[in-house]
N, C-alpha and C. Protein backbone atom coordinates (compact mmCIF):
# COMPACT_ATOMS: atom_id res chain seq x y z
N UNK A 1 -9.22 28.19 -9.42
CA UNK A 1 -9.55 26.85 -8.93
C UNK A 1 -9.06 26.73 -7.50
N UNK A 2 -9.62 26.21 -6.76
CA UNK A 2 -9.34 26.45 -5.06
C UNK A 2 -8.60 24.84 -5.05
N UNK A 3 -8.23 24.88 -4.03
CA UNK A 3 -7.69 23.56 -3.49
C UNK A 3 -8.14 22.51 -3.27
N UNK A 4 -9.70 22.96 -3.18
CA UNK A 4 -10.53 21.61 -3.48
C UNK A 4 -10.85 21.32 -4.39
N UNK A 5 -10.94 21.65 -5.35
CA UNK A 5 -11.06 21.62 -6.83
C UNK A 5 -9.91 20.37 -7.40
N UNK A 6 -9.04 20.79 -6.79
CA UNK A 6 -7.53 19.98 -7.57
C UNK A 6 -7.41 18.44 -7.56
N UNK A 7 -6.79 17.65 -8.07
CA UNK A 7 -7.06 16.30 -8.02
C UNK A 7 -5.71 16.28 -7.31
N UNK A 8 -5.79 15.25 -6.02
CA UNK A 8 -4.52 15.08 -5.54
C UNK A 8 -3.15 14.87 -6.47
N UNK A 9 -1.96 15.17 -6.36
CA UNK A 9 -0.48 15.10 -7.26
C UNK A 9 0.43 15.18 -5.61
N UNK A 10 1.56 15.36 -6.59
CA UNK A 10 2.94 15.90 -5.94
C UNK A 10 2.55 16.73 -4.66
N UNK A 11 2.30 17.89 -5.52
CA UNK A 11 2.08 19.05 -4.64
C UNK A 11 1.19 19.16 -3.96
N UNK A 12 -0.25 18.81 -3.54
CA UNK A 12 -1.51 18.44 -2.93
C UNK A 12 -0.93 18.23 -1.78
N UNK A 13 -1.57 17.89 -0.85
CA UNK A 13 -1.05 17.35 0.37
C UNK A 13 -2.30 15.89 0.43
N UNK A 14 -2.43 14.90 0.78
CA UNK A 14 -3.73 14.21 0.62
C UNK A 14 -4.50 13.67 2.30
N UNK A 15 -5.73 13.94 2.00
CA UNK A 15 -6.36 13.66 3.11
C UNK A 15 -6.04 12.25 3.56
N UNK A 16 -5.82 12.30 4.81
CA UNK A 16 -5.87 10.69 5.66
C UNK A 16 -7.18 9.88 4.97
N UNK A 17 -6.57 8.76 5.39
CA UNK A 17 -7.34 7.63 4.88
C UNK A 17 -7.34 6.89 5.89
N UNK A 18 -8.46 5.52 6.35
CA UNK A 18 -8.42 4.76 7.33
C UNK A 18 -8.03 3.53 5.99
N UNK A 19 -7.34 2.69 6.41
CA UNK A 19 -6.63 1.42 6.19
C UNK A 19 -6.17 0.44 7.06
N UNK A 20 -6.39 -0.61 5.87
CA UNK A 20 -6.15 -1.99 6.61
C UNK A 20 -5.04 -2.39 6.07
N UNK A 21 -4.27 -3.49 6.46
CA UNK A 21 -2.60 -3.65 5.83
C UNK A 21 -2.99 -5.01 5.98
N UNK A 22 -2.64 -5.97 4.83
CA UNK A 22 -3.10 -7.41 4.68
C UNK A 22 -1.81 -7.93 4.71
N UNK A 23 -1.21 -8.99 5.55
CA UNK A 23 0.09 -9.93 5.40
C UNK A 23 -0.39 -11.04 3.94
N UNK A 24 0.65 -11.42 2.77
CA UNK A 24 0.76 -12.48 2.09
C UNK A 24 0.88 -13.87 2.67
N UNK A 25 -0.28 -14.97 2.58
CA UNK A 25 -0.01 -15.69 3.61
C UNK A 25 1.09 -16.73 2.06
N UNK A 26 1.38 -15.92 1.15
CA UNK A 26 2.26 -16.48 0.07
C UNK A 26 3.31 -16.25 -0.15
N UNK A 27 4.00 -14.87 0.19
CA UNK A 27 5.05 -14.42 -0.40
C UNK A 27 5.65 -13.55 1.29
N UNK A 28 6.53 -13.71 1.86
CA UNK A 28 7.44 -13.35 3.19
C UNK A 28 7.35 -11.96 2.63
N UNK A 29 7.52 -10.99 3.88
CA UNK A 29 7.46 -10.05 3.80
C UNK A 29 6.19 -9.12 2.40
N UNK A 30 5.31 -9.37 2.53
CA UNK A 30 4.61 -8.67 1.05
C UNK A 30 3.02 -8.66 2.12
N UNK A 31 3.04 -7.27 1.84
CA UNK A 31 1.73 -6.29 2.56
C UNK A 31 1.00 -5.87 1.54
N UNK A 32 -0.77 -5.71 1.86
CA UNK A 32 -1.50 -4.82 1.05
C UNK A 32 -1.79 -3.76 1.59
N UNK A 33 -1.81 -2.86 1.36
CA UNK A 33 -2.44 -1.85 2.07
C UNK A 33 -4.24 -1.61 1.52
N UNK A 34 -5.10 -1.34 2.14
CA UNK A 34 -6.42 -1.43 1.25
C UNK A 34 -7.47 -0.44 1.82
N UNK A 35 -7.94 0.89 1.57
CA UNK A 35 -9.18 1.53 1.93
C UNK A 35 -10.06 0.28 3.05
N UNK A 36 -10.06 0.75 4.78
CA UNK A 36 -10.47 0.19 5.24
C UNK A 36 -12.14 -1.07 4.88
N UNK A 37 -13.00 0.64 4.39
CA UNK A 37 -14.21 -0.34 3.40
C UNK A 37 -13.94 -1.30 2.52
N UNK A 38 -12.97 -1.50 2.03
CA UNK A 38 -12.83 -1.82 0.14
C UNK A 38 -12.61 -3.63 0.28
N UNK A 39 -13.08 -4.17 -0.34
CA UNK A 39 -13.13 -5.65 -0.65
C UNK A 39 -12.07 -6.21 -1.69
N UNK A 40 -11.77 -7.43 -1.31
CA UNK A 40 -10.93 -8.55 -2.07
C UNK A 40 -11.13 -8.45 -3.14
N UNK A 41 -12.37 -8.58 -3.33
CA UNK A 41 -13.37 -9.18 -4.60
C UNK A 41 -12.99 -8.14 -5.84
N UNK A 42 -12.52 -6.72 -5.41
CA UNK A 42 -12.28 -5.78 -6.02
C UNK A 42 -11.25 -5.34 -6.76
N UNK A 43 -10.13 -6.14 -6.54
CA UNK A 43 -8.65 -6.26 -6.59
C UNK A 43 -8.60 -7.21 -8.22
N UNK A 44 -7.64 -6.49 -8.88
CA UNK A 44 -7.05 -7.92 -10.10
C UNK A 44 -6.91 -8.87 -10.00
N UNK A 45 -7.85 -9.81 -10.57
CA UNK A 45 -7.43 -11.10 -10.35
C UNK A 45 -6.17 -11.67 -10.34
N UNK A 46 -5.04 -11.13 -11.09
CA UNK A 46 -4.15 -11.94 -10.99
C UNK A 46 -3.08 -11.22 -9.60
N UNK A 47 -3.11 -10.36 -9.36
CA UNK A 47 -3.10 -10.00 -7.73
C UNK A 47 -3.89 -10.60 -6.71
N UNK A 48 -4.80 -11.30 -6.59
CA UNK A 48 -5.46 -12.04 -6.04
C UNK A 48 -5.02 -13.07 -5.84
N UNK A 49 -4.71 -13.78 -6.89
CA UNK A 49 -4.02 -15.05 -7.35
C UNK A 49 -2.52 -14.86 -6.71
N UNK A 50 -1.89 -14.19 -6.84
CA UNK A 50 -0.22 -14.13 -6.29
C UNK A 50 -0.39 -13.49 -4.97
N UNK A 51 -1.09 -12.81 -4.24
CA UNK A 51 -1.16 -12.44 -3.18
C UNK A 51 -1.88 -13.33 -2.07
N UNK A 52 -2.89 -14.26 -2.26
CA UNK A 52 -3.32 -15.01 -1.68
C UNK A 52 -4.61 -14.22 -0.62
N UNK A 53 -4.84 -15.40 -0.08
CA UNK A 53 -6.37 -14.45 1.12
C UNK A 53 -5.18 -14.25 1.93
N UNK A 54 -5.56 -13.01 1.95
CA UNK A 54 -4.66 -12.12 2.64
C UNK A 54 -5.27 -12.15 4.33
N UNK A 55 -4.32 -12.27 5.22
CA UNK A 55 -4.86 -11.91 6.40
C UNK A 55 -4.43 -10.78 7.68
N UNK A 56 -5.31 -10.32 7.74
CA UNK A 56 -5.61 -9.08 8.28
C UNK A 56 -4.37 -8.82 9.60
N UNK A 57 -3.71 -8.04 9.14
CA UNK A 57 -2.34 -7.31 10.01
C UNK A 57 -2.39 -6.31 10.64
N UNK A 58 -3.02 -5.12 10.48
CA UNK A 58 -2.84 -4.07 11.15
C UNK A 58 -3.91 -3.19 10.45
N UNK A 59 -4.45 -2.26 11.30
CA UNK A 59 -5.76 -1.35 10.72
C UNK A 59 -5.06 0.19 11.54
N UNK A 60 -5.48 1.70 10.69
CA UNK A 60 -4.73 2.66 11.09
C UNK A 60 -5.59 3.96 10.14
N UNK A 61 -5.33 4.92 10.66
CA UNK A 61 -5.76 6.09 9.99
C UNK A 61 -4.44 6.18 9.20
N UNK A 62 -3.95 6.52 8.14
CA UNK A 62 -2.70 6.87 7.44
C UNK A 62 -3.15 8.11 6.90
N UNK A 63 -1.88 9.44 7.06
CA UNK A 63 -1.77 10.58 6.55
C UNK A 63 -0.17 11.04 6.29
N UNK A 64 -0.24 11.53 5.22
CA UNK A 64 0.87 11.72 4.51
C UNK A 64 2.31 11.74 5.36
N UNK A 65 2.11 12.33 6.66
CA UNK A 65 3.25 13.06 7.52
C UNK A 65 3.78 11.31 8.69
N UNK A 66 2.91 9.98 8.11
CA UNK A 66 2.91 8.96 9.19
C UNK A 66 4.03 8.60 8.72
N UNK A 67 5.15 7.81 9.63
CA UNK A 67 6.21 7.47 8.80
C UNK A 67 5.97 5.28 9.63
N UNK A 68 6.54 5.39 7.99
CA UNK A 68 6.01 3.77 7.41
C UNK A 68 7.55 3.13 7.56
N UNK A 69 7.84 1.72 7.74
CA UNK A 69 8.94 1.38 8.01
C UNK A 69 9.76 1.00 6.51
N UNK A 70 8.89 0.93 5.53
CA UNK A 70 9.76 0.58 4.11
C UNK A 70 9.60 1.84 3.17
N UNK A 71 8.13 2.18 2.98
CA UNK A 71 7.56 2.45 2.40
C UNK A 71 7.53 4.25 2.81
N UNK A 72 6.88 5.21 1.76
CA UNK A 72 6.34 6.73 1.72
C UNK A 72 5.15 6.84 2.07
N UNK A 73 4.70 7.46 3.23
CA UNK A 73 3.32 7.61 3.27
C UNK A 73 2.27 8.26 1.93
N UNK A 74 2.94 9.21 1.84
CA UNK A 74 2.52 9.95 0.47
C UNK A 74 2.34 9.23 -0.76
N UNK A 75 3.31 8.01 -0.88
CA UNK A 75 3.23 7.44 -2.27
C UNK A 75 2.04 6.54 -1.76
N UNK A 76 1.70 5.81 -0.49
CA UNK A 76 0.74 4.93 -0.70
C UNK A 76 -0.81 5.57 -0.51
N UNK A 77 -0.92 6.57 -0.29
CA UNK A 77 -2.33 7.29 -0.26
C UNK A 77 -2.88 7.90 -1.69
N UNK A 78 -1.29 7.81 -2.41
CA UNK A 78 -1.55 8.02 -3.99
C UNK A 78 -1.97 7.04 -4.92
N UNK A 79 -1.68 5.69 -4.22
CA UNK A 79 -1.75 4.67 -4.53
C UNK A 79 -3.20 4.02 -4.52
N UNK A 80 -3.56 4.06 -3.21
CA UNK A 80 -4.68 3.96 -2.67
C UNK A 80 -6.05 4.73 -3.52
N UNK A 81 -5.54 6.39 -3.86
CA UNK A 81 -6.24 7.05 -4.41
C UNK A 81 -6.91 6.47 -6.13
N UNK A 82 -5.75 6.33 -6.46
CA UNK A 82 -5.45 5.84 -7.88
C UNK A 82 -5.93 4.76 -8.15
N UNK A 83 -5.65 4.03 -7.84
CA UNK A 83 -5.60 2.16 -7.67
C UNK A 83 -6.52 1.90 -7.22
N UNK A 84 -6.72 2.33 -5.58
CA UNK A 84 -7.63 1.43 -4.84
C UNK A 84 -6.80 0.60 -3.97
N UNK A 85 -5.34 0.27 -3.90
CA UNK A 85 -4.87 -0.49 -3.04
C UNK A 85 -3.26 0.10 -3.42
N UNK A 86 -2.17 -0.66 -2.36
CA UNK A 86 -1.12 -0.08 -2.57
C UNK A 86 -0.46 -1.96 -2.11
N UNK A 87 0.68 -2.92 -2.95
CA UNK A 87 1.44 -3.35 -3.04
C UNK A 87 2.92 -3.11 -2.43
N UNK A 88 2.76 -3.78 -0.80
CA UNK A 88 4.42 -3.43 -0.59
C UNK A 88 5.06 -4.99 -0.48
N UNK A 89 6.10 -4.74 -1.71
CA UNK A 89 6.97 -5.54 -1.91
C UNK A 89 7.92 -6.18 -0.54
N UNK A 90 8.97 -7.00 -0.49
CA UNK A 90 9.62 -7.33 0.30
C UNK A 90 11.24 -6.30 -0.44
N UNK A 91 12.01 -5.86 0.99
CA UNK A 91 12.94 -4.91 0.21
C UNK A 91 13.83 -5.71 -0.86
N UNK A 92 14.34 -5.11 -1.70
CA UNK A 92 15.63 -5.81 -2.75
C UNK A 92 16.64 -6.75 -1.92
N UNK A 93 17.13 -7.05 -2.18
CA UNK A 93 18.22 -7.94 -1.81
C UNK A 93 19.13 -8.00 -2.65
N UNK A 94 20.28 -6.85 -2.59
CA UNK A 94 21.21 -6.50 -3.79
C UNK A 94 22.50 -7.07 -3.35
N UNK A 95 22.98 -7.25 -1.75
CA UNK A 95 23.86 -8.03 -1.87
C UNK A 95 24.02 -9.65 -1.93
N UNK A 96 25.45 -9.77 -3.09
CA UNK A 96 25.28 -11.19 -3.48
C UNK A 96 26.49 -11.54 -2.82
N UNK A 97 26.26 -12.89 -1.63
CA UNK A 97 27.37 -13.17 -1.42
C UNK A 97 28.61 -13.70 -2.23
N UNK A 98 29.29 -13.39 -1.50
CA UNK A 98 31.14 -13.84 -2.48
C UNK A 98 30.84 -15.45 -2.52
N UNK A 99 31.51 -15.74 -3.53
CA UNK A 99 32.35 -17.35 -3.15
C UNK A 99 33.11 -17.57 -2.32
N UNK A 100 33.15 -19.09 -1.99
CA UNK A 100 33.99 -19.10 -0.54
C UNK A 100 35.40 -19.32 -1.47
């Protein structure tokens, strides 16, 4: 089986993709990433619903080796692959302040 044969994984390396990155005009900090072609209309409704009309942030060729400021390039082209879109959260927020 040649390398084109294989379904992207781990080990694959995955072809660039052109993408668009949607801001939440609902939730601070929360990005879509989406196959430049690919439509709203296409997405889970209830991702739709919690993500809001998303408006348009940034457009880019993405390939595995791009480095992303939260996020893995690699995990979101897997994402993209899989899915159809990739969900970036806002980071954790693990520290809890003390009492005064």
């Amino acid at each position: 089986m040649s390398q084109l044969d294989q379904t992207p994984n781990e080990e694959t390396p995955c072809e660039p993709i052109e993408v668009m990155v949607y801001r939440s005009p609902r939730r601070a900090e929360t990005y879509l990433y989406l196959p430049r072609r690919a439509e709203f209309d296409t997405l889970p409704e209830a991702l739709r619903q919690q993500f809001g009309e998303g408006e348009a942030f940034l457009d880019f060729v993405l390939d595995a080796q791009r480095k992303l400021a939260l996020v893995d390039a690699a995990e979101v082209l897997r994402a993209l692959r899989t899915q159809g879109f990739y969900l970036q959260l806002p980071p954790r927020q693990d520290h809890v302040p003390s009492a005064p």
